[in-house]
N, C-alpha and C. Protein backbone atom coordinates (compact mmCIF):
# COMPACT_ATOMS: atom_id res chain seq x y z
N UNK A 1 137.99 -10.78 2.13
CA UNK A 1 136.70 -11.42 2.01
C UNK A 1 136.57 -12.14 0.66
N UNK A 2 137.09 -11.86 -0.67
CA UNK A 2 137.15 -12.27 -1.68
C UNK A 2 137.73 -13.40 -1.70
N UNK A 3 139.05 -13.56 -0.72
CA UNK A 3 139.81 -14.95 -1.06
C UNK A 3 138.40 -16.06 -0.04
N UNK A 4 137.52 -15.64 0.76
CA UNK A 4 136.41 -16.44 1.50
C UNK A 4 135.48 -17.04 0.69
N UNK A 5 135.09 -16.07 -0.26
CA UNK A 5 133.97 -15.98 -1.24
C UNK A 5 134.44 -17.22 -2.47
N UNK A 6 135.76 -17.13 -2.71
CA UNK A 6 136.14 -18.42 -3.88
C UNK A 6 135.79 -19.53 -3.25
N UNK A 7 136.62 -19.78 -1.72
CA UNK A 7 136.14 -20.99 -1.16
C UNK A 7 135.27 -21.73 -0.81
N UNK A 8 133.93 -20.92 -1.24
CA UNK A 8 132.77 -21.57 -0.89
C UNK A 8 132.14 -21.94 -2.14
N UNK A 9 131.35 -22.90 -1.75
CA UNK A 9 130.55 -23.22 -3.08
C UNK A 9 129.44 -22.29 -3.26
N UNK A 10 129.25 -23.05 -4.53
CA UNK A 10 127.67 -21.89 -4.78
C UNK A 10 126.87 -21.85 -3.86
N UNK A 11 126.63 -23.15 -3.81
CA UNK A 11 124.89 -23.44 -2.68
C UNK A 11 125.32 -22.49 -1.40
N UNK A 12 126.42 -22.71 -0.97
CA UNK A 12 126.78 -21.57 0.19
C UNK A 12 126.96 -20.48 -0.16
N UNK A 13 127.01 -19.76 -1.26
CA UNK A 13 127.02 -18.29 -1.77
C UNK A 13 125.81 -17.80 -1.73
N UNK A 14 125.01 -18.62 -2.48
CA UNK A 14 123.44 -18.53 -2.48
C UNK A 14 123.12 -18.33 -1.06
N UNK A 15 122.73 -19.32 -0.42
CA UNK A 15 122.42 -19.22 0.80
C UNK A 15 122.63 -17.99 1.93
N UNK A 16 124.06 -17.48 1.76
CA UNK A 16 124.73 -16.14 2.38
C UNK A 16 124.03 -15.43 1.78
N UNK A 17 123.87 -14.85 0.35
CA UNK A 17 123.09 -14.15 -0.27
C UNK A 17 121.55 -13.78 -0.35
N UNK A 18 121.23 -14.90 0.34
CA UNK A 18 119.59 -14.71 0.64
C UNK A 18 119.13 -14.05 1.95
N UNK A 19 120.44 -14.80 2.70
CA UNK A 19 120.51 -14.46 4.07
C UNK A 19 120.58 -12.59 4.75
N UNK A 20 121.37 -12.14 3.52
CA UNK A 20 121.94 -11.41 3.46
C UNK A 20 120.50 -10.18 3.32
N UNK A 21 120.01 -10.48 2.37
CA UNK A 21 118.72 -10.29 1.64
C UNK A 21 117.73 -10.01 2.88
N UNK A 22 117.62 -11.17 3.39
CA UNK A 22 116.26 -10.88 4.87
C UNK A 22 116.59 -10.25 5.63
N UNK A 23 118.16 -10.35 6.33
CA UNK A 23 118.64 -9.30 7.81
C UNK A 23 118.40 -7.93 6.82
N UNK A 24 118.60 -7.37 5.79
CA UNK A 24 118.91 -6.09 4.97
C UNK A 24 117.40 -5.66 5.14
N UNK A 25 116.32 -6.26 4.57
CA UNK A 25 114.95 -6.10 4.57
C UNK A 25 114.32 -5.73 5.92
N UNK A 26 114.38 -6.85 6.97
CA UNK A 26 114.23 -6.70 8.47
C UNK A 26 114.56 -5.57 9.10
N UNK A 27 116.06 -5.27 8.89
CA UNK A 27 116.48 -4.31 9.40
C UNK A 27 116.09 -2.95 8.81
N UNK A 28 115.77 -2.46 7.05
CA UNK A 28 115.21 -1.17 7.16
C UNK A 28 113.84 -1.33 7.40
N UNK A 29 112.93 -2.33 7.54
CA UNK A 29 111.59 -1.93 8.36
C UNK A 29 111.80 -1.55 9.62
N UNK A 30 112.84 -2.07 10.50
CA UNK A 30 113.23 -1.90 12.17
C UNK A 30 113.42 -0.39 12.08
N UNK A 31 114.34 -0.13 11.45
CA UNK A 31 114.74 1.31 11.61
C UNK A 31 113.71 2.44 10.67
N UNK A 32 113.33 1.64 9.92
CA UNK A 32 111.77 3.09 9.19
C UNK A 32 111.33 2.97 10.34
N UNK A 33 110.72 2.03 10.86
CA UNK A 33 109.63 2.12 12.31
C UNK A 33 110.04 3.27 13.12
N UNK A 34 111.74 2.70 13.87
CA UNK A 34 111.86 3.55 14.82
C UNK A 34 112.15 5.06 14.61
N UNK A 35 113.20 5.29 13.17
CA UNK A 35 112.92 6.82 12.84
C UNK A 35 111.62 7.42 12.80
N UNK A 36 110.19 6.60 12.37
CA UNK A 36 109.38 7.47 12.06
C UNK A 36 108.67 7.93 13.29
N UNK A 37 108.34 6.48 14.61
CA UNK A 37 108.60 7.14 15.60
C UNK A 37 108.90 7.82 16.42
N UNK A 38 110.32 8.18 16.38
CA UNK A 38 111.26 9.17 16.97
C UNK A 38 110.41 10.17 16.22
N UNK A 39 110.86 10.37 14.97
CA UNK A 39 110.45 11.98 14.41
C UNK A 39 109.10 12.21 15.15
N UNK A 40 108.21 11.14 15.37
CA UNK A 40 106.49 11.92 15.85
C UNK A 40 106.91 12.51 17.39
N UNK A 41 107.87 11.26 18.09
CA UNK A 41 107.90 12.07 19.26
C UNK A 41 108.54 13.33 19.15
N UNK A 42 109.58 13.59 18.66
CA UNK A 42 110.06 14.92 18.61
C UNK A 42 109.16 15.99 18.22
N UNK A 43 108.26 16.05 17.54
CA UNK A 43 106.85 16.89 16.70
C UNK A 43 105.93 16.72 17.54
N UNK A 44 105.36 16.28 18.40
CA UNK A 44 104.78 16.26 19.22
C UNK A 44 104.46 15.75 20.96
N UNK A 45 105.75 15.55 21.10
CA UNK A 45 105.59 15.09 22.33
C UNK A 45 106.05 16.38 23.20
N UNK A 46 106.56 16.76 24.50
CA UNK A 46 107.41 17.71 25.49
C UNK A 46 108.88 16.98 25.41
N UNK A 47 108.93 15.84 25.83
CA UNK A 47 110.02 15.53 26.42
C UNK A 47 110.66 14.68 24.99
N UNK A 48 111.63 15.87 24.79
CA UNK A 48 112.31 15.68 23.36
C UNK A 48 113.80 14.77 23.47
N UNK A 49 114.47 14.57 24.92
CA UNK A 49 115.34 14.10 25.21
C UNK A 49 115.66 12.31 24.63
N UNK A 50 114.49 11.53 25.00
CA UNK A 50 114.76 10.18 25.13
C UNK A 50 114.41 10.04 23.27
N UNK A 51 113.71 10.68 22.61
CA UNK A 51 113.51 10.64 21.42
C UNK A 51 114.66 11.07 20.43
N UNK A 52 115.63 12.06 20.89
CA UNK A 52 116.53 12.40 20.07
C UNK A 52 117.75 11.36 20.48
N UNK A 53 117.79 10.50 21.80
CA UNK A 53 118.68 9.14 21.84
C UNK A 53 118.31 8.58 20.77
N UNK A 54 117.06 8.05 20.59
CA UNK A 54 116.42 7.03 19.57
C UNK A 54 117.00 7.29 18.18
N UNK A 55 116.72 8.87 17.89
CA UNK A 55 116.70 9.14 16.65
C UNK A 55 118.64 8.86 16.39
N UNK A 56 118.97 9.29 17.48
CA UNK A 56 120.41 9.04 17.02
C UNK A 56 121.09 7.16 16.92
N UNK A 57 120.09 6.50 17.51
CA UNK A 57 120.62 4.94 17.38
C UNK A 57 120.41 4.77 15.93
N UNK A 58 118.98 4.83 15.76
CA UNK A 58 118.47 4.24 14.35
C UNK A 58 119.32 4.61 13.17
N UNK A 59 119.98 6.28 13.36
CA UNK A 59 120.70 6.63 12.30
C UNK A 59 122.01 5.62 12.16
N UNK A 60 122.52 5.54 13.31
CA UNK A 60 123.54 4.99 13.40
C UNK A 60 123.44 3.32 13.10
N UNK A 61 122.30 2.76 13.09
CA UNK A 61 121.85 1.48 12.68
C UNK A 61 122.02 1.70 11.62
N UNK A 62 121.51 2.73 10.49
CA UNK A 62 121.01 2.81 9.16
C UNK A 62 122.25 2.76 8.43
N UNK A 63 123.74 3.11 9.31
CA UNK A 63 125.29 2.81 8.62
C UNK A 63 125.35 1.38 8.34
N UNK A 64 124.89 0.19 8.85
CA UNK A 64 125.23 -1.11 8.47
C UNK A 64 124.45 -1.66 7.38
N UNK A 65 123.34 -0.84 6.71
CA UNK A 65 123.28 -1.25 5.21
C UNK A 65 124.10 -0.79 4.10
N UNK A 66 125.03 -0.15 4.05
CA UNK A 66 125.54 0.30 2.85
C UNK A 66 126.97 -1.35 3.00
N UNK A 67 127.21 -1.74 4.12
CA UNK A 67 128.19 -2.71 4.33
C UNK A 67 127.21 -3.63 4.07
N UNK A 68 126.69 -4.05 4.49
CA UNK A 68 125.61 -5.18 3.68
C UNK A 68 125.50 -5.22 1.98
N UNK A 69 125.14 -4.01 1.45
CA UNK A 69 124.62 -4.15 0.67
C UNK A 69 126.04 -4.06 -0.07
N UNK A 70 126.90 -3.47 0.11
CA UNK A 70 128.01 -4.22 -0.80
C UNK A 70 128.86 -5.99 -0.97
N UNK A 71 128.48 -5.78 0.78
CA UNK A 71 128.73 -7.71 0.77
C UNK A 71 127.73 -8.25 -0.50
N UNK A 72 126.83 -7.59 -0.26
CA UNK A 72 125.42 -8.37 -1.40
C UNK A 72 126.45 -8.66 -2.59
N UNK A 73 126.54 -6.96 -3.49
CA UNK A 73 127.33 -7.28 -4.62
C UNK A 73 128.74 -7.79 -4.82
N UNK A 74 129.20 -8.29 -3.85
CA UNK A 74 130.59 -9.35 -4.26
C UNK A 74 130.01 -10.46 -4.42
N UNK A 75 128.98 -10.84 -3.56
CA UNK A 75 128.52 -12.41 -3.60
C UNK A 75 127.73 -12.31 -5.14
N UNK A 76 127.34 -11.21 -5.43
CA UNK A 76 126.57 -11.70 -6.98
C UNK A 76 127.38 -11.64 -8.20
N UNK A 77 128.19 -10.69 -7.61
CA UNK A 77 129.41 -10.74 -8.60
C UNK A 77 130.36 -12.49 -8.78
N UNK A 78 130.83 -12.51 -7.50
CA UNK A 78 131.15 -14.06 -7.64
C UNK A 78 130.15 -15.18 -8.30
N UNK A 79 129.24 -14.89 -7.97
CA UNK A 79 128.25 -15.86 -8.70
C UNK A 79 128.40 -15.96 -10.24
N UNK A 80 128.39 -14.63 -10.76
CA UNK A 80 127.86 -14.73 -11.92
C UNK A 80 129.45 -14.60 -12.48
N UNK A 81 130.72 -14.67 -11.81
CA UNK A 81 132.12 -14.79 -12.40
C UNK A 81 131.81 -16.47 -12.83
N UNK A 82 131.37 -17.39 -11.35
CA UNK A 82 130.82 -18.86 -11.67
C UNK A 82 130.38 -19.31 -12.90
N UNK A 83 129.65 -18.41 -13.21
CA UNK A 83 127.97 -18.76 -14.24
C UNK A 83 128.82 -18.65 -15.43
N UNK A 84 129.39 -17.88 -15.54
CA UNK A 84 130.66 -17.96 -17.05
C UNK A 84 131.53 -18.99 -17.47
């Protein structure tokens, strides 16, 4: 991914980087929502089945920010290798 990241220009680093920024944001409101959901159904609902599916997607959603958020820091890192 690093030899990708030289080849682009800034304005396209930037741009990936912002991009990067909104799906990251979007996505932990998506998944606070649906964990906090899940947890109420599990605490109060009977039927604990279709809620503990849920609870197990969202977790498993919640693995693709730590890969995001390191894409984040190569692209700022490259940037600011630029800025020097």
């Amino acid at each position: 991914m690093e030899n990708n990241l030289e080849s682009k220009s800034t304005k396209e680093l930037q741009g990936s980087l912002k991009g990067l920024k909104i799906i990251s944001i979007a996505l932990i409101i998506v998944i606070g929502l649906l964990l906090s959901i899940t947890i109420y159904g599990m605490l109060f609902k009977d039927n604990n089945a279709t809620f503990i599916a849920l609870f197990v997607v969202g977790v498993s959603c919640a693995a693709i920010l730590p890969v995001q958020f390191i894409s984040m820091k190569k692209i700022k890192t490259e940037l600011n290798s630029r800025e020097k």
